[in-house]
Protein backbone atom coordinates (compact mmCIF):
# COMPACT_ATOMS: atom_id res chain seq x y z
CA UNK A 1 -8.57 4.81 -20.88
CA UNK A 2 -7.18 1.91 -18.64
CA UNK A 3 -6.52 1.95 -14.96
CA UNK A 4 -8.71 2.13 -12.27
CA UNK A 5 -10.41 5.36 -11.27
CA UNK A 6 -11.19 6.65 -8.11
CA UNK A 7 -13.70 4.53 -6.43
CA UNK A 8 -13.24 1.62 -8.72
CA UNK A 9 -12.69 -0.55 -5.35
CA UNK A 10 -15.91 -1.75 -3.75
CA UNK A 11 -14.12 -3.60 -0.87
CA UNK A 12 -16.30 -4.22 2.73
CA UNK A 13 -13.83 -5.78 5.16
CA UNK A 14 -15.69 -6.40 8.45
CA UNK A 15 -14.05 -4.46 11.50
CA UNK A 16 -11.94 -1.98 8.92
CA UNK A 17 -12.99 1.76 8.10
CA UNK A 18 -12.86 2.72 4.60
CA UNK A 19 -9.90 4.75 5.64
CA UNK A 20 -7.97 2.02 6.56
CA UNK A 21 -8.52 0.03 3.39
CA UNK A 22 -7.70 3.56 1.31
CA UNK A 23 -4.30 3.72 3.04
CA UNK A 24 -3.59 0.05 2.61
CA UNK A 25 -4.06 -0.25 -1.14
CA UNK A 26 -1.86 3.21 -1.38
CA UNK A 27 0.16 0.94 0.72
CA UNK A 28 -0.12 -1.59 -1.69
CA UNK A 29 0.68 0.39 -5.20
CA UNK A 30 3.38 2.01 -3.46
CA UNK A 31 5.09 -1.71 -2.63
CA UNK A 32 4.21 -2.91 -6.43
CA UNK A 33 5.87 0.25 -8.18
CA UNK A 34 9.19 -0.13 -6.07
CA UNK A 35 8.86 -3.88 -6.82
CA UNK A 36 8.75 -3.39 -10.42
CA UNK A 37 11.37 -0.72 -10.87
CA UNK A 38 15.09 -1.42 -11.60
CA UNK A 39 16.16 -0.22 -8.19
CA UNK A 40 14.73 -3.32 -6.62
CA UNK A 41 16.16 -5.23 -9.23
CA UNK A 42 19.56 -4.21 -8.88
CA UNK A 43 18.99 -4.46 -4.78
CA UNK A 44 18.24 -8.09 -5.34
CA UNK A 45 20.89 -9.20 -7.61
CA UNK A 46 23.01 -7.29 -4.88
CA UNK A 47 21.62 -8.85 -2.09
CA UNK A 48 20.71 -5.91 -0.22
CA UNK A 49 17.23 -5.81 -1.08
CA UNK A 50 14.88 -6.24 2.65
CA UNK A 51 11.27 -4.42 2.04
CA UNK A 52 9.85 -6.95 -0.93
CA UNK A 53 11.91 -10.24 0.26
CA UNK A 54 10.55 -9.56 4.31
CA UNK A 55 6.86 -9.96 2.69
CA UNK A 56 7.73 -12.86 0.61
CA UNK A 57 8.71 -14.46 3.40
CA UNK A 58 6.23 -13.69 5.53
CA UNK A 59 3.31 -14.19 3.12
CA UNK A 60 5.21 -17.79 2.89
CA UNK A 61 5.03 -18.24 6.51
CA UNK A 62 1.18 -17.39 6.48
CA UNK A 63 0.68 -20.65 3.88
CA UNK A 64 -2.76 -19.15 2.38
């Protein structure tokens, strides 16, 4: 079976509760699926598209 299971995520972020993390990685998966899906890719051929192309430009704007 592939995937990840509940509690496959070991992640200790100093000054976050486990709760926090939980809801951003739902967060997270939610964000991927849409990204992945052919509504977003007819949104950005269209030009329309603002929830994926905001974070792109803000995790540009970051520079990590």
């Amino acid at each position: 079976m592939s995937g990840f299971q509940e509690g496959d995520f070991d992640v200790k972020i100093e000054g976050m509760q486990e709760e926090e993390i939980d809801a951003l990685l739902k967060k997270y998966k939610r964000l991927n699926k849409y990204r992945k899906s052919s509504i977003c890719a007819i949104k950005t051929m269209d030009g329309s598209e603002d929830i994926i192309s905001s974070l792109v430009e803000e995790a540009e704007d970051v520079n990590l």
